[in-house]
C-alpha atoms as a PDB file:
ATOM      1  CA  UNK A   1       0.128 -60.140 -67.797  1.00  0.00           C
ATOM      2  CA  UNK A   2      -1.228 -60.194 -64.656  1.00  0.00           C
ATOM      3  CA  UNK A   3       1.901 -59.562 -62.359  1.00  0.00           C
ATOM      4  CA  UNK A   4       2.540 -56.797 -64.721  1.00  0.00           C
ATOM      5  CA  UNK A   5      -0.625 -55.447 -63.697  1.00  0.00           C
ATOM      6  CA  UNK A   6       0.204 -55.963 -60.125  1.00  0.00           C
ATOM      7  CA  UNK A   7       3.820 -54.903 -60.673  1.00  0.00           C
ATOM      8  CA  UNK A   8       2.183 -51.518 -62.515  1.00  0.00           C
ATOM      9  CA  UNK A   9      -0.352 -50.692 -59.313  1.00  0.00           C
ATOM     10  CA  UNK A  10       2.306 -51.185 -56.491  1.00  0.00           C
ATOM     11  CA  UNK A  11       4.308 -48.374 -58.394  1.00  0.00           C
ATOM     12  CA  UNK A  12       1.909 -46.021 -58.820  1.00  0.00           C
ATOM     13  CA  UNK A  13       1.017 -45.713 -55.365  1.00  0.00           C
ATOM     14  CA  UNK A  14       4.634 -45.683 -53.654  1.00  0.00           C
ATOM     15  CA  UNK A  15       4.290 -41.996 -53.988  1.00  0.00           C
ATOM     16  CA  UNK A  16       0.903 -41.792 -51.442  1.00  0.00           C
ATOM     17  CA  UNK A  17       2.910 -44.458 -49.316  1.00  0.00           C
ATOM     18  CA  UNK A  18       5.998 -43.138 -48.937  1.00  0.00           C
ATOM     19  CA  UNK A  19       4.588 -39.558 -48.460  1.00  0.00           C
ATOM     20  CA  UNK A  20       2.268 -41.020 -45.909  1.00  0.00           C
ATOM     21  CA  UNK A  21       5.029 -42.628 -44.250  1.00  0.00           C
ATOM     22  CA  UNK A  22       6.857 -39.292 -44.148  1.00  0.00           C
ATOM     23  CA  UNK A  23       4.428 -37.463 -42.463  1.00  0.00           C
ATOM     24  CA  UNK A  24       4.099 -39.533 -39.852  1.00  0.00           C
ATOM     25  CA  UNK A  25       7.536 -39.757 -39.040  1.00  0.00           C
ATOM     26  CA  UNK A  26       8.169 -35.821 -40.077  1.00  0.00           C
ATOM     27  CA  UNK A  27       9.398 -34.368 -36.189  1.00  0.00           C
ATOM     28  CA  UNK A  28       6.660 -32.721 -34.424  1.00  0.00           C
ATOM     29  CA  UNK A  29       6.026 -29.122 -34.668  1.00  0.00           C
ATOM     30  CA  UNK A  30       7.022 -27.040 -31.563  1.00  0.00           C
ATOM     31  CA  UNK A  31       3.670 -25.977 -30.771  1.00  0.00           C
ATOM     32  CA  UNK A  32       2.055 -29.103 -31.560  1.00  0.00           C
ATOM     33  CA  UNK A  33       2.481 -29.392 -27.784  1.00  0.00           C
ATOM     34  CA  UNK A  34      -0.207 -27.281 -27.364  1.00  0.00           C
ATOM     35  CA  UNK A  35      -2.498 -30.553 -27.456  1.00  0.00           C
ATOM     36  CA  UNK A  36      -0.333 -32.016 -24.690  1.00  0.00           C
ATOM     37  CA  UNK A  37      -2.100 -32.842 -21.272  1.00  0.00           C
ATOM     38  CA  UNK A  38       0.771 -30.583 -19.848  1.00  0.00           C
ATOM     39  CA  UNK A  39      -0.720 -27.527 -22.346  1.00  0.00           C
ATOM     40  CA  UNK A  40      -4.255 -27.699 -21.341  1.00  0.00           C
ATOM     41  CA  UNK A  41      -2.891 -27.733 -17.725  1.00  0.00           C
ATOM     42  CA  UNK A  42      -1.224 -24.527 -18.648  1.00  0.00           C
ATOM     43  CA  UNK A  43      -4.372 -23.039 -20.421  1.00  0.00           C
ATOM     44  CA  UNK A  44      -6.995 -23.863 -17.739  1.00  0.00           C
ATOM     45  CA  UNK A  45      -4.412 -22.164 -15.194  1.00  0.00           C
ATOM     46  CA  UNK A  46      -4.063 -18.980 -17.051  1.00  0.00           C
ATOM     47  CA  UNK A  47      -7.471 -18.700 -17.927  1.00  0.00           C
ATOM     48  CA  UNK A  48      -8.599 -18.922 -14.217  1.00  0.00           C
ATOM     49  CA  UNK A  49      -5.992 -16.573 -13.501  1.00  0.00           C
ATOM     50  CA  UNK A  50      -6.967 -13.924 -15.952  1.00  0.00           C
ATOM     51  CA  UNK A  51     -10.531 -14.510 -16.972  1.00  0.00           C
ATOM     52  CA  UNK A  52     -10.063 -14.092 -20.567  1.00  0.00           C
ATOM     53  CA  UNK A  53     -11.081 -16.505 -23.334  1.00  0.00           C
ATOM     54  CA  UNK A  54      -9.629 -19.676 -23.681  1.00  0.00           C
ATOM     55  CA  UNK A  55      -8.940 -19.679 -27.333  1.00  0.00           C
ATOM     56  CA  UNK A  56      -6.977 -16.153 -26.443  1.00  0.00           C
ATOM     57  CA  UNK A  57      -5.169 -17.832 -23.753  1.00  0.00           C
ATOM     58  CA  UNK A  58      -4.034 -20.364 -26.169  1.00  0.00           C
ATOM     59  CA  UNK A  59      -2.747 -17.794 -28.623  1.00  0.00           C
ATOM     60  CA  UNK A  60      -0.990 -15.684 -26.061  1.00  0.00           C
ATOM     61  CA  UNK A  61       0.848 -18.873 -24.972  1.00  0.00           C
ATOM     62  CA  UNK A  62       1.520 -20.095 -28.376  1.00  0.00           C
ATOM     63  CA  UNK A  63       3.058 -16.354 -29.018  1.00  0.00           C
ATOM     64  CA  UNK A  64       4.916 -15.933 -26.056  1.00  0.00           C
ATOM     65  CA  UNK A  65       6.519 -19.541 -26.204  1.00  0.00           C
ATOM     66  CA  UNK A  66       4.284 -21.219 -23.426  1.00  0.00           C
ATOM     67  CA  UNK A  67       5.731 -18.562 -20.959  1.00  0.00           C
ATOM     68  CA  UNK A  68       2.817 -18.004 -18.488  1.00  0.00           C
ATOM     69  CA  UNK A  69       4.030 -14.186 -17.250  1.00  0.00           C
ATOM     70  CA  UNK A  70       4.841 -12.670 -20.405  1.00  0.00           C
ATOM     71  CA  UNK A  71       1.327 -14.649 -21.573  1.00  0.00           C
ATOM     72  CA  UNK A  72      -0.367 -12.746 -18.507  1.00  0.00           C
ATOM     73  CA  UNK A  73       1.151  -9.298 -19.815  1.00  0.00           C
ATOM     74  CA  UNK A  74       0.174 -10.283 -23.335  1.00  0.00           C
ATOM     75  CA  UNK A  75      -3.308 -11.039 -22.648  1.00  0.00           C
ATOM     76  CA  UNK A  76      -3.550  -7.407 -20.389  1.00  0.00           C
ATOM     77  CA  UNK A  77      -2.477  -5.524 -23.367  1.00  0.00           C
ATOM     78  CA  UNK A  78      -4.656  -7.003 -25.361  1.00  0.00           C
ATOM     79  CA  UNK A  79      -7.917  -6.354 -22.814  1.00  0.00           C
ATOM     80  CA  UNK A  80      -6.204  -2.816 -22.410  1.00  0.00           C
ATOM     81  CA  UNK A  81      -7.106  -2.168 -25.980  1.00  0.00           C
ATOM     82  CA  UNK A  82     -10.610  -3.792 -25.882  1.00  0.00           C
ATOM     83  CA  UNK A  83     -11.089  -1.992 -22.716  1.00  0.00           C
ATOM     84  CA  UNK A  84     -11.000   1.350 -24.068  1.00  0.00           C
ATOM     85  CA  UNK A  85     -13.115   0.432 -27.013  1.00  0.00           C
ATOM     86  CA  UNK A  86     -15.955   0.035 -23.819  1.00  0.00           C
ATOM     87  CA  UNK A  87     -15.487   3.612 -22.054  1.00  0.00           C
ATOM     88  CA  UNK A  88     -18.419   4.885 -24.807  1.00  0.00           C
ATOM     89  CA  UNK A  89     -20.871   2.088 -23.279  1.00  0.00           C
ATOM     90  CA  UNK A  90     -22.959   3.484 -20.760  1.00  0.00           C
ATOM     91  CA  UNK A  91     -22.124   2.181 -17.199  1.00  0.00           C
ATOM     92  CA  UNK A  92     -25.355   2.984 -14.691  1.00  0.00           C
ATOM     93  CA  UNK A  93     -24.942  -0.431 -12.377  1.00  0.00           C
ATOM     94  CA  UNK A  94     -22.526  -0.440  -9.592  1.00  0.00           C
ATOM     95  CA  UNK A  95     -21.122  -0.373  -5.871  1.00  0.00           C
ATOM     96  CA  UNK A  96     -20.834   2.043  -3.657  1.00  0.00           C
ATOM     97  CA  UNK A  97     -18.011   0.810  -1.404  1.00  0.00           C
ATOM     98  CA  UNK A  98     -17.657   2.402   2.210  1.00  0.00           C
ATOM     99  CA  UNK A  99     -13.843   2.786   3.959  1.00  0.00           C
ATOM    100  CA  UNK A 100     -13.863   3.797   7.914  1.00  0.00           C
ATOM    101  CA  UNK A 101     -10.813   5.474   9.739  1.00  0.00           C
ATOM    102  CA  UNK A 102     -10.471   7.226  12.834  1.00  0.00           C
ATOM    103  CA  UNK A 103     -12.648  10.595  12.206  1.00  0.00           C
ATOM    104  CA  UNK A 104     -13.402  10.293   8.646  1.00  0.00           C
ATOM    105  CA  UNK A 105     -15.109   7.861   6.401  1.00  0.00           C
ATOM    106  CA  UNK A 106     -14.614   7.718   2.521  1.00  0.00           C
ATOM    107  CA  UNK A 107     -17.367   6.388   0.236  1.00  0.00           C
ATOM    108  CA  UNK A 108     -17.056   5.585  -3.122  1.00  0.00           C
ATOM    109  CA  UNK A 109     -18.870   4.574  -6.119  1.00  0.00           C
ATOM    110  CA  UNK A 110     -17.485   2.294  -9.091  1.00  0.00           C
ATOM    111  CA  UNK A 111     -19.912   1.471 -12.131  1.00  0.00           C
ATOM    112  CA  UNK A 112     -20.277  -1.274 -14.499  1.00  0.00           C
ATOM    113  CA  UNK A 113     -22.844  -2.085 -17.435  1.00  0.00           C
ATOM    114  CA  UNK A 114     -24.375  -5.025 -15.514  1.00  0.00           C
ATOM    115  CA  UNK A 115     -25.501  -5.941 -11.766  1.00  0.00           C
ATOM    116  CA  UNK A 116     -23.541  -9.103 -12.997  1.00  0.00           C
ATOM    117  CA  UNK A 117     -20.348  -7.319 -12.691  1.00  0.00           C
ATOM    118  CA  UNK A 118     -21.521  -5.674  -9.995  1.00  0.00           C
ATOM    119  CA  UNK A 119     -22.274  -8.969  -7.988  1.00  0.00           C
ATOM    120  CA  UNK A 120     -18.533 -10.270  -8.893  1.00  0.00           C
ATOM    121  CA  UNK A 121     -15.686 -11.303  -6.293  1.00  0.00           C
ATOM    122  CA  UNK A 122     -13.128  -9.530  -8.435  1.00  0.00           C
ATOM    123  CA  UNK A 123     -15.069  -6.436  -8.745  1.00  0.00           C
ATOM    124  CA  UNK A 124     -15.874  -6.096  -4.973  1.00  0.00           C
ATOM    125  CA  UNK A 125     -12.943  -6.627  -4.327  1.00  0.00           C
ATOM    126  CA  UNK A 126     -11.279  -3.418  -6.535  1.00  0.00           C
ATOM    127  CA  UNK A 127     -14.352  -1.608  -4.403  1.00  0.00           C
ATOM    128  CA  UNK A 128     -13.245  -2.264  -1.633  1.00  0.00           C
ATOM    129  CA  UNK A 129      -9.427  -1.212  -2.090  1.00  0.00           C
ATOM    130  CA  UNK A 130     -10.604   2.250  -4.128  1.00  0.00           C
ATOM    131  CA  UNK A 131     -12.573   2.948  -1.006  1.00  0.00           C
ATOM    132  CA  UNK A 132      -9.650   2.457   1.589  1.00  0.00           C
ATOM    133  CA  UNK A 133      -7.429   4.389  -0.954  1.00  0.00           C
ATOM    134  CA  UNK A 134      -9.778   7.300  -0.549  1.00  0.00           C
ATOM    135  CA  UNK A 135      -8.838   7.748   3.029  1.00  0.00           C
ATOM    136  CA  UNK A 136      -5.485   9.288   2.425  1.00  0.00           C
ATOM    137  CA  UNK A 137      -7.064  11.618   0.264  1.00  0.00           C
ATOM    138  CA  UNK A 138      -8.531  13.476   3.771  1.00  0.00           C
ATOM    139  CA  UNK A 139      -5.789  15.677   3.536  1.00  0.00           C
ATOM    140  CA  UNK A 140      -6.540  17.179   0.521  1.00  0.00           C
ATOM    141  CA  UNK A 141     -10.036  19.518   1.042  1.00  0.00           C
ATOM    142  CA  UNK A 142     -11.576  17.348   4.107  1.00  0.00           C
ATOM    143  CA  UNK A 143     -10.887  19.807   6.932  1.00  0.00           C
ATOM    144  CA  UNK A 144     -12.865  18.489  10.600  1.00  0.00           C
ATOM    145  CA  UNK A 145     -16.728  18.556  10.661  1.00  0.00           C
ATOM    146  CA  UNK A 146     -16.983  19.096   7.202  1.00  0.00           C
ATOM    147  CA  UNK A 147     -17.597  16.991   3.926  1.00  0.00           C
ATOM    148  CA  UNK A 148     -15.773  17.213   0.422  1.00  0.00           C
ATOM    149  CA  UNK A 149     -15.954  15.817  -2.964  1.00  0.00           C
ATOM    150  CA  UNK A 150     -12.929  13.612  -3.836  1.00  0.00           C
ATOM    151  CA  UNK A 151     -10.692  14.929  -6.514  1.00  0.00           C
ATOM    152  CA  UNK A 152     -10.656  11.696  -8.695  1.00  0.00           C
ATOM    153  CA  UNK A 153      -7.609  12.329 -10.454  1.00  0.00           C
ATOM    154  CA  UNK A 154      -6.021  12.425  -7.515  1.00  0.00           C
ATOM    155  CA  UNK A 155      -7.404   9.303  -6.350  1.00  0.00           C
ATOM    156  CA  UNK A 156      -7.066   7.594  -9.958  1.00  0.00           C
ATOM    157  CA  UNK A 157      -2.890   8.420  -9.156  1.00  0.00           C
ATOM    158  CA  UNK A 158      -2.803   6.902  -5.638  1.00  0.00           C
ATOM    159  CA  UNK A 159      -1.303   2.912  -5.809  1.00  0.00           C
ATOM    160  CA  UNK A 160      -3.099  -0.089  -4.253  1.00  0.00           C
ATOM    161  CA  UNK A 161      -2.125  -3.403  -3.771  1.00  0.00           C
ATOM    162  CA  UNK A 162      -4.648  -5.776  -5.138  1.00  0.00           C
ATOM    163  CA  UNK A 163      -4.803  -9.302  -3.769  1.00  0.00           C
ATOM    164  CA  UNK A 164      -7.368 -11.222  -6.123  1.00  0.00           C
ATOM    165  CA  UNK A 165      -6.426 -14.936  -7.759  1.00  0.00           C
ATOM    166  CA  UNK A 166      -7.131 -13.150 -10.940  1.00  0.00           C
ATOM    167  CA  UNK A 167      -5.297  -9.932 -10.748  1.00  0.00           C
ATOM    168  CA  UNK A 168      -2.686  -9.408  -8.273  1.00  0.00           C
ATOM    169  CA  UNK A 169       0.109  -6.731  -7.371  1.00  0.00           C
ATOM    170  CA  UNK A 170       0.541  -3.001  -7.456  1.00  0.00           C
ATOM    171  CA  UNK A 171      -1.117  -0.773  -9.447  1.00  0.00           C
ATOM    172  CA  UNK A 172      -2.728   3.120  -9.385  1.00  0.00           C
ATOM    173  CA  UNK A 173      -6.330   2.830  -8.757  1.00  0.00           C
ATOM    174  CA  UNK A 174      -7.062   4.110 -12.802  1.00  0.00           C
ATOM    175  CA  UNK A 175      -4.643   1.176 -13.768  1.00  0.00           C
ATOM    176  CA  UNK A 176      -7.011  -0.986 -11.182  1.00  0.00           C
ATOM    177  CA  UNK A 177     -10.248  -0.283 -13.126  1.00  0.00           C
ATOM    178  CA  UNK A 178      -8.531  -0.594 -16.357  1.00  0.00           C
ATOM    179  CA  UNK A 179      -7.694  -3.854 -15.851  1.00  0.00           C
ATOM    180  CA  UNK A 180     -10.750  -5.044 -14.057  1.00  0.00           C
ATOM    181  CA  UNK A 181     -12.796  -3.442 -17.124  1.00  0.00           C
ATOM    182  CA  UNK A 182     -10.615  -5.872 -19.323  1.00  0.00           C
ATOM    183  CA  UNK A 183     -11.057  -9.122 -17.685  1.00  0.00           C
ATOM    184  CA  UNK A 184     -14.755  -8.415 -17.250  1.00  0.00           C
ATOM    185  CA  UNK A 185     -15.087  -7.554 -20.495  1.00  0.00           C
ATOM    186  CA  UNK A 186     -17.444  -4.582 -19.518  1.00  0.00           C
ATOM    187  CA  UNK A 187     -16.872  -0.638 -19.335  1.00  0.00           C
ATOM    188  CA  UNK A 188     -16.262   0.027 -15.335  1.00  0.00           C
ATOM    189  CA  UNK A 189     -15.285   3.209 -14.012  1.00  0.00           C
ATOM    190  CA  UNK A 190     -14.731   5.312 -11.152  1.00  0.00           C
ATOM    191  CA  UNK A 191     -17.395   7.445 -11.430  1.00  0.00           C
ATOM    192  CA  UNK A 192     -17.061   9.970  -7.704  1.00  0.00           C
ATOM    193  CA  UNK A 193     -16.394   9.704  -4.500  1.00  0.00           C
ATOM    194  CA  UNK A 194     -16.938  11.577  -0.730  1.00  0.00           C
ATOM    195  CA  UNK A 195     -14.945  12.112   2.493  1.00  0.00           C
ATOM    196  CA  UNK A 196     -17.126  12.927   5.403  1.00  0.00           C
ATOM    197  CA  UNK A 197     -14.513  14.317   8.824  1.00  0.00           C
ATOM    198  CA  UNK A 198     -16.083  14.432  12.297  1.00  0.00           C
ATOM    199  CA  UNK A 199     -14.289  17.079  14.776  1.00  0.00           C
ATOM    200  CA  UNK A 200     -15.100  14.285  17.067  1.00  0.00           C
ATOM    201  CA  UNK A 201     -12.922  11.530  16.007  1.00  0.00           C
ATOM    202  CA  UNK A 202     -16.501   9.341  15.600  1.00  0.00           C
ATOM    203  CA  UNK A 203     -18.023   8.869  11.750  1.00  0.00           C
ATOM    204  CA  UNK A 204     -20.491   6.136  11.442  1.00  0.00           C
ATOM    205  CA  UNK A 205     -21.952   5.014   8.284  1.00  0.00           C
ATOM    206  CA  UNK A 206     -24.858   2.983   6.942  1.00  0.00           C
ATOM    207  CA  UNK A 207     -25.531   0.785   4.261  1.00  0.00           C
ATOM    208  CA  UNK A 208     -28.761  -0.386   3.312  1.00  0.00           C
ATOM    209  CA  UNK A 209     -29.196  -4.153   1.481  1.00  0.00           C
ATOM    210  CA  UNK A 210     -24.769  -4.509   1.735  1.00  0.00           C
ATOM    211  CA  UNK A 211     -23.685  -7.153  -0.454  1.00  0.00           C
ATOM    212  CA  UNK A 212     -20.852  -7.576   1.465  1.00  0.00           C
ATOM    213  CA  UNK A 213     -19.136  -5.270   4.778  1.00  0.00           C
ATOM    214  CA  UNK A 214     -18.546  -2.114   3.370  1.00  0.00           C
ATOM    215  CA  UNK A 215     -20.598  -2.738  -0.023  1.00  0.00           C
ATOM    216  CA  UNK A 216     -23.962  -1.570  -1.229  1.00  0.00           C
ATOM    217  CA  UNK A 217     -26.103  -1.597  -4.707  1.00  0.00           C
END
């Protein structure tokens, strides 16, 4: 009686065994590697590079078959789209971001939501290049002594080249802001900008508290 009892157990739990067994030998998913050491390499590197959440990073990867570029492109679509959800937001902190050539001297000024923005490496650094971009616009209205408004869409069309670990390469100065307004996560925009010409050849410029050469609050 009692090995039939024993006999009668052992059977009725072959099935939990053997699927047991069968899950742990089942081949591994292909994006189980996404809890490999070589993954989370992968992740913190993109993340640093882009700014965006990690748990978007991961998806991006997972999507784009762990390919870091099209990831990248994935992830700037995506910020594209929350980006314009932002333009409504009201955007009264900022930089005004000074640009010196021989007889004329831009200045422009790029908002954000937050003096945290504001204060960033990234965004400086998108300051910075606007500015310098607004010195080829002289041609346009800035005629010798004399001071003009810049027209922005003209400016917004002009390419820079930006060289930040986060975002790098060409892009028009609208595309610039666009994608700085995504990985910030904030509304930014280019909100006007002046060219000041000197019949002299001689501009000089001023700016009070500078964050950094060229920079002001």
């Amino acid at each position: 009686m009692a090995c039939a009892l024993l006999r009668r157990a052992a059977t009725s739990h072959r099935p939990f065994a053997s699927s047991l067994f069968s899950s742990l030998t089942k081949p591994a998913h292909p994006f189980t590697r996404d809890f490999s050491s070589d993954s989370a390499v992968q992740i913190k590197a993109l993340r640093e590079r882009t700014g965006a959440p990690i748990k978007d990073v991961k998806a991006a990867l997972l999507q784009c078959g762990w390919d870091a570029e099209a990831a990248m492109l994935e992830l700037r679509k995506k910020g594209l789209t929350a980006a314009s959800r932002k333009t409504s937001r009201a955007a009264t902190d900022g930089l005004l971001a000074v640009a010196n050539a021989e007889g004329v001297t831009a200045v422009v000024e790029i908002n954000s939501e937050t003096d945290f923005v504001a204060r960033n490496d990234m965004f400086r650094h998108l300051a910075t290049r606007v500015a310098r971009a607004a010195i080829g616009i002289q041609a346009q209205n800035c005629a010798p002594g004399s001071a003009a408004t810049i027209d922005l869409p003209a400016l917004e069309a002009v390419k820079i080249t930006m060289e930040h670990e986060k975002f790098s390469g060409e892009a028009t100065v609208q595309e610039a802001v666009t994608q700085v307004a995504a990985i910030m996560g904030e509304n930014v925009r280019l909100r006007r900008g002046f060219l000041v010409s000197s019949p002299t050849g001689i501009v000089s410029s001023y700016l009070h508290a500078s964050a950094n050469p060229g920079l002001s609050t």
